[in-house]
Protein backbone atom coordinates (compact mmCIF):
# COMPACT_ATOMS: atom_id res chain seq x y z
CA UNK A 1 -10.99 -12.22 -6.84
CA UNK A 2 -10.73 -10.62 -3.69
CA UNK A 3 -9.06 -7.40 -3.72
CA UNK A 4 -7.59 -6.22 -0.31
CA UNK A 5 -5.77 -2.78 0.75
CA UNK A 6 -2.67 -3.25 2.47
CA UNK A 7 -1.58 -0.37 4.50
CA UNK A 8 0.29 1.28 7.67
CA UNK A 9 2.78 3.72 8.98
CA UNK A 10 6.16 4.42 8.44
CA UNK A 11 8.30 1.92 9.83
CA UNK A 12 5.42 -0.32 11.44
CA UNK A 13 6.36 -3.69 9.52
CA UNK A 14 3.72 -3.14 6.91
CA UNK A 15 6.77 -4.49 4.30
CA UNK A 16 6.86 -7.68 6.50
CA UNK A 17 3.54 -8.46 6.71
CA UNK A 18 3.14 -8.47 2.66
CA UNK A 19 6.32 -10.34 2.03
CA UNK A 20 4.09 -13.46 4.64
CA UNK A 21 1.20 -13.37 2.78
CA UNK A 22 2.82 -13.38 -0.70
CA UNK A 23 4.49 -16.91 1.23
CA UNK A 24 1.10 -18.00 1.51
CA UNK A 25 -0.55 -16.95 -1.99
CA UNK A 26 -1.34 -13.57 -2.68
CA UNK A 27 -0.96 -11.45 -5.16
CA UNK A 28 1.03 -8.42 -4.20
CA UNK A 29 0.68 -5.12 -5.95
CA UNK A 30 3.35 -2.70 -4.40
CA UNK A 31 2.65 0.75 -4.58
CA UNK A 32 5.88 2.04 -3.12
CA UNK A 33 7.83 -0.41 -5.97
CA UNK A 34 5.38 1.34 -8.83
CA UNK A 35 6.17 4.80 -7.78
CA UNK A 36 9.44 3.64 -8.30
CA UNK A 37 8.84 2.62 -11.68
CA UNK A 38 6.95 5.28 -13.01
CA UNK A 39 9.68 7.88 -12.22
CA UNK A 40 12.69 5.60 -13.17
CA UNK A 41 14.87 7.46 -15.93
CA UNK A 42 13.29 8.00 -19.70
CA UNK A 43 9.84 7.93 -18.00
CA UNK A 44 7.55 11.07 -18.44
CA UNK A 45 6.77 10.67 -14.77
CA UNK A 46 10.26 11.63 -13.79
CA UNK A 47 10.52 14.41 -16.65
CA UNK A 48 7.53 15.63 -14.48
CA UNK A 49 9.19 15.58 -10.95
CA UNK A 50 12.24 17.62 -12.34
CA UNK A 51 10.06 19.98 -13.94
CA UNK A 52 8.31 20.46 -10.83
CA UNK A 53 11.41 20.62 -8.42
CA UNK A 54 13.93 21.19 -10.74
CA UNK A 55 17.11 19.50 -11.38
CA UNK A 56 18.41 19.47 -8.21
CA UNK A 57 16.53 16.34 -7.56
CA UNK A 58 18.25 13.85 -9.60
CA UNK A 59 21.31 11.90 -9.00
CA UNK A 60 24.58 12.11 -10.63
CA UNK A 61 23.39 9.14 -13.50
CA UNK A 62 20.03 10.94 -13.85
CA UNK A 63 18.11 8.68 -11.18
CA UNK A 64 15.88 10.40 -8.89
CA UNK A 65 17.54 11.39 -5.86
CA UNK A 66 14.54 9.96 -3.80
CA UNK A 67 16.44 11.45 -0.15
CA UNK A 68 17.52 14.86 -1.23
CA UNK A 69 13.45 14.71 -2.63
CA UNK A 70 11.80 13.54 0.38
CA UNK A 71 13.84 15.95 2.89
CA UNK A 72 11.95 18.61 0.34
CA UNK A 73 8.36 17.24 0.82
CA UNK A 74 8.39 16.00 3.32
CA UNK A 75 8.77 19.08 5.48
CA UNK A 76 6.54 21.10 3.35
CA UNK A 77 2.81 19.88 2.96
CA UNK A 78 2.37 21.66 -0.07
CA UNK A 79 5.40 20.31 -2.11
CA UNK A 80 4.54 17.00 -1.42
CA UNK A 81 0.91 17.47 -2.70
CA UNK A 82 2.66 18.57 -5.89
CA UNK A 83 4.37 15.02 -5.67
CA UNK A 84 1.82 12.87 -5.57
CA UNK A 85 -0.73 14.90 -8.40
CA UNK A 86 2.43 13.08 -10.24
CA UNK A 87 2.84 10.53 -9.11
CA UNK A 88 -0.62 9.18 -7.80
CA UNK A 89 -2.52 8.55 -11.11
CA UNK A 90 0.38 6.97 -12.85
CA UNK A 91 0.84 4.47 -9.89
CA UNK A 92 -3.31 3.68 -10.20
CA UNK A 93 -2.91 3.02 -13.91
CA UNK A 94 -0.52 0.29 -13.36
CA UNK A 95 -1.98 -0.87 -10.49
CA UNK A 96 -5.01 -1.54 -12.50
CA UNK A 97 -3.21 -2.97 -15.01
CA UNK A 98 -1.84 -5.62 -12.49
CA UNK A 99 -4.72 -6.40 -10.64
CA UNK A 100 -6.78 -7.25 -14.15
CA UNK A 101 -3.94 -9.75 -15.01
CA UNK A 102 -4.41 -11.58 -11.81
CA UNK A 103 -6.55 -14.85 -11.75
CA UNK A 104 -10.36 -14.65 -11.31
CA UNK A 105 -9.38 -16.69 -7.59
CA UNK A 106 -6.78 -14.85 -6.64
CA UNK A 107 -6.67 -13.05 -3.09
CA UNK A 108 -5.01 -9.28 -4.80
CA UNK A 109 -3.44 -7.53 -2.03
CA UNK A 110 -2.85 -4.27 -2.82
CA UNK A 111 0.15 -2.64 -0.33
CA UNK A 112 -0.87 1.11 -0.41
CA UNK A 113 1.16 3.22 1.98
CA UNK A 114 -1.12 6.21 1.83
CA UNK A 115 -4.21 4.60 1.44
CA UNK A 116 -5.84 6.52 4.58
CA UNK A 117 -4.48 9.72 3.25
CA UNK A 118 -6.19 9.50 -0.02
CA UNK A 119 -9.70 7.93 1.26
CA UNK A 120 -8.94 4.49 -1.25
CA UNK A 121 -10.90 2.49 1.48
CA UNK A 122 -13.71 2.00 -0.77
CA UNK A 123 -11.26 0.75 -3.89
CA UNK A 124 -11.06 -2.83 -1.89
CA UNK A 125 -13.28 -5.37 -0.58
CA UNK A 126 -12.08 -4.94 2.41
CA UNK A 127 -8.77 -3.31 4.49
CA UNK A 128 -6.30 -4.61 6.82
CA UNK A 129 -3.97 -2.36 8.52
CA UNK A 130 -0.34 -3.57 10.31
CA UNK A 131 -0.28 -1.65 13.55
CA UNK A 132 2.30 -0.33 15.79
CA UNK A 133 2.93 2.23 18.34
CA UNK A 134 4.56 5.24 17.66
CA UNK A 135 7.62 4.51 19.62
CA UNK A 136 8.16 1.47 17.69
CA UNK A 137 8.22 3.17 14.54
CA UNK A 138 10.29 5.65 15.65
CA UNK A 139 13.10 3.19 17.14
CA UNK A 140 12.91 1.21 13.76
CA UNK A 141 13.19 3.69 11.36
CA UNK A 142 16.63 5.53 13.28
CA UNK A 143 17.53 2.07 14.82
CA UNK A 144 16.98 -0.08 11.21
CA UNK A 145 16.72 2.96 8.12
CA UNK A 146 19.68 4.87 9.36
CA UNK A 147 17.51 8.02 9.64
CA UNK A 148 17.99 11.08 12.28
CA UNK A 149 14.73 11.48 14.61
CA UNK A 150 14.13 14.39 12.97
CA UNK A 151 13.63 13.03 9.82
CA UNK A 152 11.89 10.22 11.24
CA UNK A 153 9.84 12.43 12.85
CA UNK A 154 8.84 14.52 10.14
CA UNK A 155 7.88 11.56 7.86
CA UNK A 156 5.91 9.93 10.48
CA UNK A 157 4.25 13.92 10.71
CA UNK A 158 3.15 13.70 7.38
CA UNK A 159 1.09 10.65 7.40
CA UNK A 160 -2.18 9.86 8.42
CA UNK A 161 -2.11 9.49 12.35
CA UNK A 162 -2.76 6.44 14.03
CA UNK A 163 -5.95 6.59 14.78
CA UNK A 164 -7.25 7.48 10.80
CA UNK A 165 -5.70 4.46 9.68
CA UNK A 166 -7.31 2.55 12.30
CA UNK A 167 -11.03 3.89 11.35
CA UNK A 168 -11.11 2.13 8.24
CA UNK A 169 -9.57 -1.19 9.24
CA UNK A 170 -11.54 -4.28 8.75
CA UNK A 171 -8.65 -6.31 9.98
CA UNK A 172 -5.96 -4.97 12.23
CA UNK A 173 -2.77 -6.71 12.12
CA UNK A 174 -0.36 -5.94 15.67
CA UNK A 175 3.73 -5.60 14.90
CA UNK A 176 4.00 -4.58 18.27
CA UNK A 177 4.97 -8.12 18.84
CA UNK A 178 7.98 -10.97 18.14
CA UNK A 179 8.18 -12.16 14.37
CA UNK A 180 6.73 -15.62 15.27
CA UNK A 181 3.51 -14.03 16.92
CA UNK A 182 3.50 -11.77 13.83
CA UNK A 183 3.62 -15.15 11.69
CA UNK A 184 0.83 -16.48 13.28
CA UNK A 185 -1.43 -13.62 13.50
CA UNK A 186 -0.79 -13.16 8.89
CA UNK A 187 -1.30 -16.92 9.23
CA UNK A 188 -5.03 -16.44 10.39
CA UNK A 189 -5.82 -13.11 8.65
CA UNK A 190 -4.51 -15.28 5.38
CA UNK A 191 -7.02 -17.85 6.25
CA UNK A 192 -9.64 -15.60 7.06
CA UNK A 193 -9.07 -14.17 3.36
CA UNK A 194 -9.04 -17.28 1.56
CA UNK A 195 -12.67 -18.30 3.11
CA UNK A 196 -13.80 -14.79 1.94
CA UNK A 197 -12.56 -15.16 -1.78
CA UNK A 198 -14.10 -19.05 -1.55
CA UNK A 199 -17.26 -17.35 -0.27
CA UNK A 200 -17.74 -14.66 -2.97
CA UNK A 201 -16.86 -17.29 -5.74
CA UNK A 202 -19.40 -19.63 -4.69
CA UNK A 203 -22.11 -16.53 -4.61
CA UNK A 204 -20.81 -15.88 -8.07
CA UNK A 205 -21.55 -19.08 -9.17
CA UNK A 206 -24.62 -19.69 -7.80
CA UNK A 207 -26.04 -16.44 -9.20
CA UNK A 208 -24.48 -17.50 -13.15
CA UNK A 209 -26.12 -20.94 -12.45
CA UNK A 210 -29.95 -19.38 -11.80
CA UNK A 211 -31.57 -20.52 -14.19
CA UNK A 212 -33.61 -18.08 -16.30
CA UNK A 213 -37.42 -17.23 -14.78
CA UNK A 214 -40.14 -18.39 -16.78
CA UNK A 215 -41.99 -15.61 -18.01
CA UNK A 216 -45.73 -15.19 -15.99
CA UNK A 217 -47.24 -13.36 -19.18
C-alpha cells in the first residue's frame, strides 16, 4: 500500500485533481466528506460543536449550519482551533479505519485540506500538493462558490500560505493551467505512484522471501 497526502488551498482544484486519480485507481479518503460525517445529526461530534458554539449553529432540521459556522471561525483564529480539537481526532479515527480496509496494493490517497496546518507530512509515504496562484483561487471561489471577496479572503487567511504547503511537497501538481494539461500532468503523477507502490511491494517481498541465516555457532 502506498499511502499518499492529498492537499492544497482553498479553491486551487485540489477536489479535481482527486476525482482524476480516483478515474485511474486510487483509493480516496476525503477528509472534508468525514468531517461531514462525524458532525451529521445524532452524532456526538455535532452534540460537541453546539456545545461549543451554541445553538445558533444549526439549521432549522438540526443540521449543522456549516456557513453561519465558518463566517464564526473563520474570522477568529481561536474559535476555529476550538473546531478542529472536535473535529480533528474523530476525522483520523475514520480515516484509519478506511485506509486499513483498503487492499495491501492499493495506491490510498488521502485528500487532507489542512494537512500543512497540522504538520501530517510524516503520516504518508509521500505528499503531493495541487498548486495555484492566489489570484486564481480568489477568482474561483467568488467567480464558482458564490462567495464575497471578503469571505474568500478570510478563508484563504486562515490557511497555511503558499509557500508552507509547498515545503513539504514531494510532488507538485500546477492548476494554474487548462483541464486537459491538468489531465495529463495527474496522468503522470498517477503513473509515477503506481511504479512506487510496485516498487515497495517487490522490496516487501523480497525481504518475506530471505530465507532464514544459518546459524555460525
Amino acid at each position: 500500500m502506498l499511502k499518499v497526502g492529498l492537499t492544497g488551498g482553498i479553491g486551487v482544484g485540489k477536489s479535481e485533481v482527486s476525482r482524476l486519480l480516483v478515474e485511474h485507481g486510487a483509493v480516496l479518503i476525503d477528509a472534508d466528506r468525514i468531517a461531514r460525517e462525524v458532525v451529521a445529526p445524532g452524532t456526538p461530534g455535532l452534540a460537541a460543536v453546539v456545545e461549543a458554539f451554541g445553538e445558533d449553529v444549526l439549521t432549522e432540521d438540526g443540521g449543522l449550519d456549516r456557513p453561519r459556522l465558518g463566517s464564526i471561525v473563520f474570522a477568529d483564529p481561536e474559535r476555529l482551533a476550538v473546531l478542529n480539537s472536535i473535529v480533528h481526532p474523530l476525522v483520523g479515527a475514520r480515516s484509519r479505519e478506511l485506509e486499513s480496509a483498503a487492499p495491501e496494493d492499493a495506491v490510498v490517497v488521502h485528500d487532507v485540506p489542512l494537512l500543512a496546518e497540522n504538520a501530517l507530512a510524516a503520516l504518508y509515504d509521500l505528499v503531493v500538493v495541487v498548486d495555484a496562484s492566489p489570484g486564481t483561487q480568489l477568482d474561483r471561489l467568488v467567480r464558482l462558490r458564490g462567495m464575497t471577496e471578503q469571505d474568500a479572503r478570510a478563508r484563504m487567511a486562515a490557511q497555511a500560505t503558499r509557500e508552507k504547503r509547498l515545503e513539504i511537497a514531494d510532488v507538485v501538481i500546477d492548476n494554474d493551467v487548462p483541464l486537459e494539461e491538468l489531465r495529463e500532468r495527474v496522468r503522470e503523477v498517477w503513473a509515477d505512484l503506481v511504479r512506487r507502490t510496485r516498487a515497495a511491494q517487490g522490496a516487501d517481498e523480497a525481504i518475506s522471501a530471505d530465507p532464514p541465516q544459518a546459524s555460525q555457532e
